[in-house]
C-alpha atoms as a PDB file:
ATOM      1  CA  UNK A   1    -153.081  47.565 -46.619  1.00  0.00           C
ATOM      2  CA  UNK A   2    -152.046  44.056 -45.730  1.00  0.00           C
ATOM      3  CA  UNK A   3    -148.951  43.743 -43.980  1.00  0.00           C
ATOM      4  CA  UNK A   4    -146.147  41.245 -45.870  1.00  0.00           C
ATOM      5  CA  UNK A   5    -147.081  38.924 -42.411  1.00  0.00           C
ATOM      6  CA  UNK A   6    -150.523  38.639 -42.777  1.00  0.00           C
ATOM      7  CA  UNK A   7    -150.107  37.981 -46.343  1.00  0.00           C
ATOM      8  CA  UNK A   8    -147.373  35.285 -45.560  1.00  0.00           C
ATOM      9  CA  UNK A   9    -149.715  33.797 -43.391  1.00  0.00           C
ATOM     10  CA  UNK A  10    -152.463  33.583 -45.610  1.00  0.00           C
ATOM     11  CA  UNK A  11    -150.217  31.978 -48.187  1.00  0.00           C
ATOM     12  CA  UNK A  12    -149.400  29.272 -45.835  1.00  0.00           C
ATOM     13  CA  UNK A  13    -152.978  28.454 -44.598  1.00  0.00           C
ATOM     14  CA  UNK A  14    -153.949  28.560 -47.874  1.00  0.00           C
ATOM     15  CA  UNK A  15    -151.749  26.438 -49.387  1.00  0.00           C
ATOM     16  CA  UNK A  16    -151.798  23.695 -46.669  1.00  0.00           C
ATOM     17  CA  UNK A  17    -155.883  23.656 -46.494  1.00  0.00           C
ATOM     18  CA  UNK A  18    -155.751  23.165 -50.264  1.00  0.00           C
ATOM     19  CA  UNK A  19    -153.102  20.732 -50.328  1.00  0.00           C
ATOM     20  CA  UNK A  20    -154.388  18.801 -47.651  1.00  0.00           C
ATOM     21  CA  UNK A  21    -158.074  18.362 -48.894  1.00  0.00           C
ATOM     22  CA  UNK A  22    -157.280  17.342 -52.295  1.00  0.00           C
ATOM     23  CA  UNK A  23    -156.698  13.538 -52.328  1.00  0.00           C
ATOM     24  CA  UNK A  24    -155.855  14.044 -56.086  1.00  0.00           C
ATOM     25  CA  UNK A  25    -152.341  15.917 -55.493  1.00  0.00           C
ATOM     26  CA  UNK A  26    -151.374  14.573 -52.113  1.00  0.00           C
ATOM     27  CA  UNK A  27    -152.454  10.554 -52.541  1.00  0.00           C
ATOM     28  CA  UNK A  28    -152.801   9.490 -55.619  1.00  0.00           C
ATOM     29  CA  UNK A  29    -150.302   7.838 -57.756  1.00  0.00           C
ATOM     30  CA  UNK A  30    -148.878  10.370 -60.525  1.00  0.00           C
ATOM     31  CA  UNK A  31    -149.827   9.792 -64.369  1.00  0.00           C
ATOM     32  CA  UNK A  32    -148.076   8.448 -66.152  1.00  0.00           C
ATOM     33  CA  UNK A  33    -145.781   7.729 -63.570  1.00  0.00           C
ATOM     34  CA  UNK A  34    -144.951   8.091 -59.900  1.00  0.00           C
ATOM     35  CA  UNK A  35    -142.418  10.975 -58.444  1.00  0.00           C
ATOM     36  CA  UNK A  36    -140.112   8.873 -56.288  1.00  0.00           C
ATOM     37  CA  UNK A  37    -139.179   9.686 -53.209  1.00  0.00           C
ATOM     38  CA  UNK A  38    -135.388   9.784 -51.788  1.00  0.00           C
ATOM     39  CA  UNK A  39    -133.083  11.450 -49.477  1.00  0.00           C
ATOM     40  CA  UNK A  40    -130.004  12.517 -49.061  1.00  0.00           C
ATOM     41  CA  UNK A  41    -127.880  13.533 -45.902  1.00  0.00           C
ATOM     42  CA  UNK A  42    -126.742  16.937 -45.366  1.00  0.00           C
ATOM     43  CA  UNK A  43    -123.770  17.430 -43.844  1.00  0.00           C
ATOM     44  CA  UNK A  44    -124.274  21.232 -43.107  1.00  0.00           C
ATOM     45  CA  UNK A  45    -127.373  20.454 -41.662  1.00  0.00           C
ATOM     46  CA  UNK A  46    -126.694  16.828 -39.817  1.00  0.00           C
ATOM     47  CA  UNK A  47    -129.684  15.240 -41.336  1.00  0.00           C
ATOM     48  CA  UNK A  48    -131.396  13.380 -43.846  1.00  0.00           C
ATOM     49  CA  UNK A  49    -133.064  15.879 -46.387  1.00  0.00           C
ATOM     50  CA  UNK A  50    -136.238  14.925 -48.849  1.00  0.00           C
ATOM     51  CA  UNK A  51    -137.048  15.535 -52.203  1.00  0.00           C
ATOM     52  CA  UNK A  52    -138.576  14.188 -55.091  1.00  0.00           C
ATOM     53  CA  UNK A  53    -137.645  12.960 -58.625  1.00  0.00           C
ATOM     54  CA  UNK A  54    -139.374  11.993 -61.690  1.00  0.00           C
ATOM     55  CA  UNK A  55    -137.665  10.493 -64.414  1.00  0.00           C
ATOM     56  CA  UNK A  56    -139.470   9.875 -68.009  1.00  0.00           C
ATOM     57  CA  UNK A  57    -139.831   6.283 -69.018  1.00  0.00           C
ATOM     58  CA  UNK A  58    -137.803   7.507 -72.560  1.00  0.00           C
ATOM     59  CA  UNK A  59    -134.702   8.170 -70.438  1.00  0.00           C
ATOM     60  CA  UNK A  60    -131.735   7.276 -71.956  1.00  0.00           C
ATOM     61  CA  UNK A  61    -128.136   7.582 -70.147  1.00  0.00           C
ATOM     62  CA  UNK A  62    -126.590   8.111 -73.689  1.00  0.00           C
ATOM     63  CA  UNK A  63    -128.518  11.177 -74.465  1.00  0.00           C
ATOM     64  CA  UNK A  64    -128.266  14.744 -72.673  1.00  0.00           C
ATOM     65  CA  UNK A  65    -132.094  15.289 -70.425  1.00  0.00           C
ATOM     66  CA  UNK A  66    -133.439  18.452 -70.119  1.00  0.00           C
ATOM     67  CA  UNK A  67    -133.610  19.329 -66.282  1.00  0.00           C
ATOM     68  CA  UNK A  68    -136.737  21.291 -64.060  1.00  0.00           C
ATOM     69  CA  UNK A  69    -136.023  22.220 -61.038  1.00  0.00           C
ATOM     70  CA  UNK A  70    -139.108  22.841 -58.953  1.00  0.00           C
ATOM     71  CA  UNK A  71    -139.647  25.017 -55.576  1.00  0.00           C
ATOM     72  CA  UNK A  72    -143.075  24.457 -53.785  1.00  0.00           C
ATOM     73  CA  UNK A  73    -145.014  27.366 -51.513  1.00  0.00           C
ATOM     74  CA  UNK A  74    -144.524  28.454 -48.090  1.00  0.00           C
ATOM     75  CA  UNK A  75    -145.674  25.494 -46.105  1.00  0.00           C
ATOM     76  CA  UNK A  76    -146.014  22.724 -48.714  1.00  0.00           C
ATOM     77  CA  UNK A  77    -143.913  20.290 -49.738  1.00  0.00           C
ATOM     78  CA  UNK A  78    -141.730  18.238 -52.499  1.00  0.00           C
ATOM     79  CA  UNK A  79    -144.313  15.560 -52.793  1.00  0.00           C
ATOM     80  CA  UNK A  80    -147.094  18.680 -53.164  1.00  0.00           C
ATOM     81  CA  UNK A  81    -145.819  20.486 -55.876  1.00  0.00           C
ATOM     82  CA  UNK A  82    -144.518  17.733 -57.638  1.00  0.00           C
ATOM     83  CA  UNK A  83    -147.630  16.642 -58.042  1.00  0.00           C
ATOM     84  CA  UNK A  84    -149.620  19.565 -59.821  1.00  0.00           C
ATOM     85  CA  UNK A  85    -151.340  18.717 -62.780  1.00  0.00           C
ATOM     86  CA  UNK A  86    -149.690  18.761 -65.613  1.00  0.00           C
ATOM     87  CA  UNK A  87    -146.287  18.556 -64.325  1.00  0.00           C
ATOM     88  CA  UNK A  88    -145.689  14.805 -64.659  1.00  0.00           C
ATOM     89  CA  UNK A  89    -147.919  14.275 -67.753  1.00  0.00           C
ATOM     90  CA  UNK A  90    -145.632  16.694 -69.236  1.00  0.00           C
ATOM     91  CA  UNK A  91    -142.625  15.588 -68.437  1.00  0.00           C
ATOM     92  CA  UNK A  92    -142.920  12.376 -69.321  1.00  0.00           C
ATOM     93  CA  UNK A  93    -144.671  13.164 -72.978  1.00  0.00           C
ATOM     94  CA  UNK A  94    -141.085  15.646 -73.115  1.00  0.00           C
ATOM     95  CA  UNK A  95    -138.873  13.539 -71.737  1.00  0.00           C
ATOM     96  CA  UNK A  96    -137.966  15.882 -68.985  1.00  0.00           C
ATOM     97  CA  UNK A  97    -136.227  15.136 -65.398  1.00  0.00           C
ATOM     98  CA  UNK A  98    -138.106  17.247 -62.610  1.00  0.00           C
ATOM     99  CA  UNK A  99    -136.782  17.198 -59.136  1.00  0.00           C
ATOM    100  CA  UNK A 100    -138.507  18.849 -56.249  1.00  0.00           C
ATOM    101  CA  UNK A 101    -136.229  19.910 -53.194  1.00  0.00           C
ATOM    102  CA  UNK A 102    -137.245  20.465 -50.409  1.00  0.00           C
ATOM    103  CA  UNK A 103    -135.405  24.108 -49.450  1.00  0.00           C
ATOM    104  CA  UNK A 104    -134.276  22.280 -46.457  1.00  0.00           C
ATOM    105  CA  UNK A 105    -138.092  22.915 -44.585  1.00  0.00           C
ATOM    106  CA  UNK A 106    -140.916  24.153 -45.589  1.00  0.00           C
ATOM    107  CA  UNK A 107    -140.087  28.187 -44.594  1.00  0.00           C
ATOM    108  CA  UNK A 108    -136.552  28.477 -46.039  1.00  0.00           C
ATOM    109  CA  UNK A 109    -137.619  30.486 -48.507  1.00  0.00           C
ATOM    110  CA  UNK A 110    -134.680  29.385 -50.838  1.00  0.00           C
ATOM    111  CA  UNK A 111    -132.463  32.139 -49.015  1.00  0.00           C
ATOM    112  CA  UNK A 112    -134.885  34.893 -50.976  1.00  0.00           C
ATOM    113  CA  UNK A 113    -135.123  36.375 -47.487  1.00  0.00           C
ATOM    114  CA  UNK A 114    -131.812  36.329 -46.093  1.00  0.00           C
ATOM    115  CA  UNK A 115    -130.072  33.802 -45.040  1.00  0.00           C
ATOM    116  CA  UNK A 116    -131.145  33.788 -41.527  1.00  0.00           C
ATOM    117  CA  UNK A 117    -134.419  33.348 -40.126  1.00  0.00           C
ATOM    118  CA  UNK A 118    -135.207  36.811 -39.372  1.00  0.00           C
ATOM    119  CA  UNK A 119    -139.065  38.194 -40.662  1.00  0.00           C
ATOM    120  CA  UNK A 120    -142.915  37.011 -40.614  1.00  0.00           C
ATOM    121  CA  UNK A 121    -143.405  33.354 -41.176  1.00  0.00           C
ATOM    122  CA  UNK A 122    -139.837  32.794 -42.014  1.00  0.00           C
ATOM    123  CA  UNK A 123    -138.524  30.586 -39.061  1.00  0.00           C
ATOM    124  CA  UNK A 124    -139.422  29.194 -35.765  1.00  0.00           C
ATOM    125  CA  UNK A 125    -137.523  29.015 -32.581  1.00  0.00           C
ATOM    126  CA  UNK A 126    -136.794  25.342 -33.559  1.00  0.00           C
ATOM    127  CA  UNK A 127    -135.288  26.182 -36.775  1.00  0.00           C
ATOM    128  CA  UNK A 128    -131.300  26.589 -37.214  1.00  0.00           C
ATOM    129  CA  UNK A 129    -129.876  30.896 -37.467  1.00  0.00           C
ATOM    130  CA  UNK A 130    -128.773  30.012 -41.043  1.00  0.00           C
ATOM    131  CA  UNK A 131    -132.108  28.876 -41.850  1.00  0.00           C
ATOM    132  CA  UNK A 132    -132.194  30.588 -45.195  1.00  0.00           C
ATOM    133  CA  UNK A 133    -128.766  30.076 -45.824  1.00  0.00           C
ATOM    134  CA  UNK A 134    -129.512  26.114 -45.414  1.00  0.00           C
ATOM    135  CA  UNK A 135    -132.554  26.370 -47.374  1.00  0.00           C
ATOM    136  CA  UNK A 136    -130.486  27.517 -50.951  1.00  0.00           C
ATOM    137  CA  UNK A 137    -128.012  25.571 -50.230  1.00  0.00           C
ATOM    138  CA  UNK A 138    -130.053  22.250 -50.021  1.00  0.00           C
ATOM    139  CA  UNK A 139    -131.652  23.223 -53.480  1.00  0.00           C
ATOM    140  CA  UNK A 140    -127.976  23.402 -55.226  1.00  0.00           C
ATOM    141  CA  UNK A 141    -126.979  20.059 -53.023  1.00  0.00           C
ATOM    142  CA  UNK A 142    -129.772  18.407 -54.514  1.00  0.00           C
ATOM    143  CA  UNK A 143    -129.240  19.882 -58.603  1.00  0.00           C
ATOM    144  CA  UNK A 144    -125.580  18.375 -58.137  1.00  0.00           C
ATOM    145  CA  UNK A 145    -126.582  15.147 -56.887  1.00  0.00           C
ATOM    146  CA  UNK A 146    -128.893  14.527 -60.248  1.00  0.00           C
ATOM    147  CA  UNK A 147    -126.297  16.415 -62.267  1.00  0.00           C
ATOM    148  CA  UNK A 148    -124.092  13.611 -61.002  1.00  0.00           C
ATOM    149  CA  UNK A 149    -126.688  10.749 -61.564  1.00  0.00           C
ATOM    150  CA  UNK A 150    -128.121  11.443 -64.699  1.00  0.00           C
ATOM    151  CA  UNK A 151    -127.580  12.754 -68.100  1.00  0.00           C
ATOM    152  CA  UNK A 152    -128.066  16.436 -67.536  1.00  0.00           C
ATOM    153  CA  UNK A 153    -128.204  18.969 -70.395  1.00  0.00           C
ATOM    154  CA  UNK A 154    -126.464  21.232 -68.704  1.00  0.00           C
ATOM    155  CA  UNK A 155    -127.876  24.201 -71.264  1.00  0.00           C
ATOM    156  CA  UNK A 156    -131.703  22.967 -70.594  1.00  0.00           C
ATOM    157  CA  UNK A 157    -132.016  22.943 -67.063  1.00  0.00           C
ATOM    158  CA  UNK A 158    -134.913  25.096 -65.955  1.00  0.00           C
ATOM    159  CA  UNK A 159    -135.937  26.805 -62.849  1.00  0.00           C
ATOM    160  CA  UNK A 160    -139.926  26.743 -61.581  1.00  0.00           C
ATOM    161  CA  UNK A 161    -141.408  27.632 -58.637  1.00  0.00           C
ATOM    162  CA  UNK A 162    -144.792  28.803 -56.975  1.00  0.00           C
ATOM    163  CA  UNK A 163    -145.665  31.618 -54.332  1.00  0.00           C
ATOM    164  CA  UNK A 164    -142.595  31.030 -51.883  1.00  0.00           C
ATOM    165  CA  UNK A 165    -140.733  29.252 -54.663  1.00  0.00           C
ATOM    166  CA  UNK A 166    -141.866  31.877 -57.257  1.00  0.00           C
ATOM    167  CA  UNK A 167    -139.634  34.145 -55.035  1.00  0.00           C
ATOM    168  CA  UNK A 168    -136.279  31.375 -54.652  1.00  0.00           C
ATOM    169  CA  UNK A 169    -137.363  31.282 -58.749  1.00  0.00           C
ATOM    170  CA  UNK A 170    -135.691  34.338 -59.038  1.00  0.00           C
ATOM    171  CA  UNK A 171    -133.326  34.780 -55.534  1.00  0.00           C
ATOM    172  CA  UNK A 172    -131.559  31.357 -57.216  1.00  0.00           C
ATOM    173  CA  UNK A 173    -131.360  32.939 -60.375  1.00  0.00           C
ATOM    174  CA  UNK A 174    -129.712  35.954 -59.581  1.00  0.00           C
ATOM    175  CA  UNK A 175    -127.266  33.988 -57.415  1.00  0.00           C
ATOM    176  CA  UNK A 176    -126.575  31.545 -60.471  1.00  0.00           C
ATOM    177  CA  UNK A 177    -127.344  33.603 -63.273  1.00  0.00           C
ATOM    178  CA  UNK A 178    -125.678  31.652 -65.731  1.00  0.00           C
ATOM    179  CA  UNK A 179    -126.871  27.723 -64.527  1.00  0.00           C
ATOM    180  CA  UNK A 180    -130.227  28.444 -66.124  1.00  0.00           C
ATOM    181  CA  UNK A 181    -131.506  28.282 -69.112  1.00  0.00           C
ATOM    182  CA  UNK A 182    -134.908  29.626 -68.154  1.00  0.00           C
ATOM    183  CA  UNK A 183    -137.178  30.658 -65.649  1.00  0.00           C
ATOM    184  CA  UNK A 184    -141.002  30.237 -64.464  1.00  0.00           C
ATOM    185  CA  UNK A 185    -142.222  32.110 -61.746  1.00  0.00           C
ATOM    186  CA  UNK A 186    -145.650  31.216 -60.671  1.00  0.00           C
ATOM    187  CA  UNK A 187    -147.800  33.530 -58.963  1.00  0.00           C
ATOM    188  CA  UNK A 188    -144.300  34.481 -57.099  1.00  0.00           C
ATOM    189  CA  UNK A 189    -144.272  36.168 -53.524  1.00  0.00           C
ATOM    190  CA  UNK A 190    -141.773  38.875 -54.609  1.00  0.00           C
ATOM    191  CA  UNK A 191    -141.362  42.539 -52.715  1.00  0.00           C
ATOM    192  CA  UNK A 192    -140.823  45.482 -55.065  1.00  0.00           C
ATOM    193  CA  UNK A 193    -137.176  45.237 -55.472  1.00  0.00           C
ATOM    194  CA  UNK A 194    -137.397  44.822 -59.193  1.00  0.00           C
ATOM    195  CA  UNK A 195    -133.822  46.441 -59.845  1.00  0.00           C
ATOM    196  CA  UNK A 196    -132.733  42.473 -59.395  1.00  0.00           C
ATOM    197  CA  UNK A 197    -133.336  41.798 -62.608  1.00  0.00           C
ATOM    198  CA  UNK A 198    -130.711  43.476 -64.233  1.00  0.00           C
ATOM    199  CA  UNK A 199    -128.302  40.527 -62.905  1.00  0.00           C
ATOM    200  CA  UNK A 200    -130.851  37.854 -65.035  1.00  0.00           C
ATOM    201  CA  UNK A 201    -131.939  40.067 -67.863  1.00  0.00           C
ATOM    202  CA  UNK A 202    -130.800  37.645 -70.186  1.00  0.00           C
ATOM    203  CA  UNK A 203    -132.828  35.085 -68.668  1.00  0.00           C
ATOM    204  CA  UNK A 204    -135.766  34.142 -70.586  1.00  0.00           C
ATOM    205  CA  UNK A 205    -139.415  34.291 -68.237  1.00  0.00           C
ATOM    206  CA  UNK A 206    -142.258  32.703 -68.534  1.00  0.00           C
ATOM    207  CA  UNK A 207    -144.185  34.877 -65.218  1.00  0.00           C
ATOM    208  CA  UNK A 208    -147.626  33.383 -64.755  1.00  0.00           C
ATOM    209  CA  UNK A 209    -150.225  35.608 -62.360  1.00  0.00           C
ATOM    210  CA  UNK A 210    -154.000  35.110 -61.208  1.00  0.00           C
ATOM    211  CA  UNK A 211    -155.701  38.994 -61.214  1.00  0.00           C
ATOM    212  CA  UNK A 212    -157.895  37.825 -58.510  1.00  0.00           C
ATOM    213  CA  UNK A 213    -154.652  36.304 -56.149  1.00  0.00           C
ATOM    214  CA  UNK A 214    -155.658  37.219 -52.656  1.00  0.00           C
ATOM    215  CA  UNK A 215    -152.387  36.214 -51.092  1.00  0.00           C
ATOM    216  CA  UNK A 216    -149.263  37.848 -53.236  1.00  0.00           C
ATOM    217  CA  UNK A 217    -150.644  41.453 -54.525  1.00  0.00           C
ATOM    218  CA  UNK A 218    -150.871  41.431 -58.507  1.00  0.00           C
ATOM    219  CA  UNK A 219    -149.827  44.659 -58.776  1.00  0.00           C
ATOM    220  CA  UNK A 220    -146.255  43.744 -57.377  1.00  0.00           C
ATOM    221  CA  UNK A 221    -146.155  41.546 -60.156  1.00  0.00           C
ATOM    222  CA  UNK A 222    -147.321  43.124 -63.098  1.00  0.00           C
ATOM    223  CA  UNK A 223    -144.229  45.922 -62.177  1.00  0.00           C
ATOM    224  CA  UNK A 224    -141.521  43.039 -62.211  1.00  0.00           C
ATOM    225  CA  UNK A 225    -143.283  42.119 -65.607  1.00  0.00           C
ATOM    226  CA  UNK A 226    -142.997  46.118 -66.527  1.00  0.00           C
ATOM    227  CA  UNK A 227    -139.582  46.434 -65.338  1.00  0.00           C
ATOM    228  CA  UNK A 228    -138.774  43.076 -68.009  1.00  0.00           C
ATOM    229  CA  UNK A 229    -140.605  44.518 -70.515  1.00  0.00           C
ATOM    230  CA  UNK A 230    -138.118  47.968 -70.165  1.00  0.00           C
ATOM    231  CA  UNK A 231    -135.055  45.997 -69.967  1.00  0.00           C
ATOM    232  CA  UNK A 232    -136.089  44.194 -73.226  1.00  0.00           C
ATOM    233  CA  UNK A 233    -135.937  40.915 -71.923  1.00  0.00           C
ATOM    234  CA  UNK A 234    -137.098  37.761 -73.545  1.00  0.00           C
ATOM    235  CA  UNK A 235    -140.455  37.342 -71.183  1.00  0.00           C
ATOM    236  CA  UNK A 236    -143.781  36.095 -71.168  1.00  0.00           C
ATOM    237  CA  UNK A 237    -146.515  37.429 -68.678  1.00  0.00           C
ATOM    238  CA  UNK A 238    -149.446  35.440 -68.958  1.00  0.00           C
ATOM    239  CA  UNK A 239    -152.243  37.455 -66.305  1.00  0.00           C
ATOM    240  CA  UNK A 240    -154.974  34.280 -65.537  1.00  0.00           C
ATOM    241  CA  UNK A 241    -158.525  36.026 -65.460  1.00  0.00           C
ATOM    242  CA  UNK A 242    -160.307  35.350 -61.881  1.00  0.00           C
ATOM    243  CA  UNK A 243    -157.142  32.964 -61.270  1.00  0.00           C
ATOM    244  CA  UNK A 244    -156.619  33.035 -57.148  1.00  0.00           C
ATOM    245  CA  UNK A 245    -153.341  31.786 -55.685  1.00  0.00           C
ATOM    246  CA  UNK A 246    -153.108  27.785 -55.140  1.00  0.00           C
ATOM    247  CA  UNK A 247    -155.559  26.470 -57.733  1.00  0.00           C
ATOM    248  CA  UNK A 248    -154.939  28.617 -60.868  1.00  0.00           C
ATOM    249  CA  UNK A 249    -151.555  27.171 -60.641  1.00  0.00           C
ATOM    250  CA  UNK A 250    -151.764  23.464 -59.177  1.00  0.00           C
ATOM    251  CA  UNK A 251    -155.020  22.256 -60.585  1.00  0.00           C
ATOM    252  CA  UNK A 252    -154.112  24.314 -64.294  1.00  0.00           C
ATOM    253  CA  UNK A 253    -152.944  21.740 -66.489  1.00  0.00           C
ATOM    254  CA  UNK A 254    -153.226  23.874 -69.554  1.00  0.00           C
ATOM    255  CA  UNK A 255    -150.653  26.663 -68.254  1.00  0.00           C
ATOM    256  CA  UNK A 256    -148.145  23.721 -67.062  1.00  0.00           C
ATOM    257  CA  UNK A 257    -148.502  23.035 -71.058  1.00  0.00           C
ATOM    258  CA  UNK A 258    -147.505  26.408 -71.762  1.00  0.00           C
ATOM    259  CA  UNK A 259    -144.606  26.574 -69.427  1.00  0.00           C
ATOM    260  CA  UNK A 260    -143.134  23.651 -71.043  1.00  0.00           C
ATOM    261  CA  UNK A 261    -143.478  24.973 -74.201  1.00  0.00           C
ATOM    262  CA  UNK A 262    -141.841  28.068 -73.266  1.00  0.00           C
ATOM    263  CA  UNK A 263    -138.599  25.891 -72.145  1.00  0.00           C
ATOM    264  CA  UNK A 264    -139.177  23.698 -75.331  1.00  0.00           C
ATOM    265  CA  UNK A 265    -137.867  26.829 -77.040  1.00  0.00           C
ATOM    266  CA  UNK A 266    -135.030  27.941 -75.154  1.00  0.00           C
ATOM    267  CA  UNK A 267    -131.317  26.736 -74.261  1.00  0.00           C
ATOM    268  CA  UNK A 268    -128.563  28.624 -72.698  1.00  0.00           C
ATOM    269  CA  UNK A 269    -126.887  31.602 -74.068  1.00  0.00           C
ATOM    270  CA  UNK A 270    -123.904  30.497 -75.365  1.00  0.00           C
ATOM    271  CA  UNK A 271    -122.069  33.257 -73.259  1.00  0.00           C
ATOM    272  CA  UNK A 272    -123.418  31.737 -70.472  1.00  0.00           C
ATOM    273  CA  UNK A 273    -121.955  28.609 -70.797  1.00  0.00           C
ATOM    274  CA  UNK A 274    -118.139  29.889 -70.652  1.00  0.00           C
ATOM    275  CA  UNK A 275    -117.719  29.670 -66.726  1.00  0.00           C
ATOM    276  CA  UNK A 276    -121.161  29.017 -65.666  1.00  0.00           C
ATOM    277  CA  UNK A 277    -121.399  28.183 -62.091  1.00  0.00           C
ATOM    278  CA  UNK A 278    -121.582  25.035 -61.265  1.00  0.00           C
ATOM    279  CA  UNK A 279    -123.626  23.184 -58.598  1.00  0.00           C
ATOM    280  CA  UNK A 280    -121.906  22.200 -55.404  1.00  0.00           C
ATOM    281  CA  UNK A 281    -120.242  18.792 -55.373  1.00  0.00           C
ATOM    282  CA  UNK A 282    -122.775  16.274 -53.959  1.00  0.00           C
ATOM    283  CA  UNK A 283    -122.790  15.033 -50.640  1.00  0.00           C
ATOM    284  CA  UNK A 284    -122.934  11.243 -50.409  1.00  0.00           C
ATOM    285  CA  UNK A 285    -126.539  10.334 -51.130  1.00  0.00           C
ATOM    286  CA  UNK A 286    -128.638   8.489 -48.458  1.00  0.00           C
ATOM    287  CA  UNK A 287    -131.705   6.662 -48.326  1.00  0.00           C
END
């Protein structure tokens, strides 16, 4: 059996080979519009921190905008993910906000590991102790500073995230159970801990898995979509026939569709919405 390092390694080789041979999600301009790119500084961190935003050409300051926030994989980036098919087009034709962070790095993991550094493919020598403490924290820094910005629905913002963001998907949720109004793990590199879920069973999930994924084990994932389907929750598990890893999910246009939909449908709980957490207050935007 594959140890969790090899497979973290395989995700990351994987992912980067992909990303970096296809011109179409690492060059070219997005459709209908282009993710912008921006910074911020991080005081925690002392430095400038990436992501990327997209705003919908219908935006309109008077009216409350529905909110994705996006994770990319182990090794990739804001600009990568950001740039899957589908995800623009869609948001744009929805009139949804997407922002990318960046987790601080590309290993953070979202603090799904810990929030050191400790494990396979999780930091390097370089990287601070708090590395996965940094790496959450950069995603809630960044949700504030749009929150702050823009015309947030505050009961439509949506969590997304593939392979090592499938994973900070659900670590964020559990953490913030009641910020979200829904989540979409994609192809997710969970361990078998599925007694999380009782924290976000009144999340609704829209879990998306290739059968033929080389790099995260389906059969972890179908028992996190068991273990919804016993607590009753409101869930969607949509298996992809001979779908692998990377391009089942960044070149598939038509489940991107179907994820959208899936938010379309849902808002907040109402319960949820009596003291919600809230994001972190901002720190002074940069470049």
């Amino acid at each position: 059996m594959q140890t969790i390092a090899a497979r973290c390694h395989q995700i990351a080789l994987c992912l980067a080979a992909f990303l970096l041979a296809d011109a179409s999600l690492t060059a070219a301009p997005q459709q209908p519009g282009r993710a912008e790119k921006r910074t911020y500084f991080f005081e925690d961190a002392k430095q400038d921190i990436e992501y990327r935003l997209y705003v919908p050409k219908s935006y309109d300051k008077e009216k409350a905008t529905p909110l994705i926030v996006l994770l990319h994989g182990l090794g990739s980036t804001p600009h990568q993910v950001i740039g899957y098919q589908g995800i623009t087009t869609e948001a744009e034709k929805r009139g949804y906000i997407v922002v990318a962070p960046y987790g601080y790095n590309s290993r953070g993991w979202y603090g799904s590991r810990g929030e050191g550094k400790e494990g396979p493919f999780f930091g390097t020598r370089s990287d601070p102790d708090n590395l996965g403490a940094l790496s959450q924290k950069d995603v809630m820094n960044v949700l504030g500073i749009v929150e702050k910005e823009f015309h947030v629905d505050a009961d439509r913002v949506y969590l997304m995230g593939h392979s090592m963001g499938g994973a900070g998907t659900i670590h964020l949720a559990t953490e913030f159970p009641d910020r979200w109004a829904a989540l979409a793990p994609l192809a997710p590199a969970l361990d078998d801990k599925t007694s999380r879920l009782e924290k976000i069973r009144h999340l609704p999930v829209q879990l998306v898995m290739g059968d033929q994924d080389r790099m995260v084990p389906v059969a972890v994932v179908r028992k996190w979509a068991e273990e919804m389907k016993r607590l009753k929750m409101d869930y969607r598990y949509e298996e992809i026939p001979g779908g692998d890893h990377v391009t089942a999910i960044a070149r598939n246009a038509e489940m991107i569709t179907k994820v959208f939909d899936f938010f379309d449908s849902k808002k907040r709980a109402a319960k949820a919405t009596k003291g919600a957490d809230k994001a972190p207050e901002p720190q002074p935007v940069g470049k």
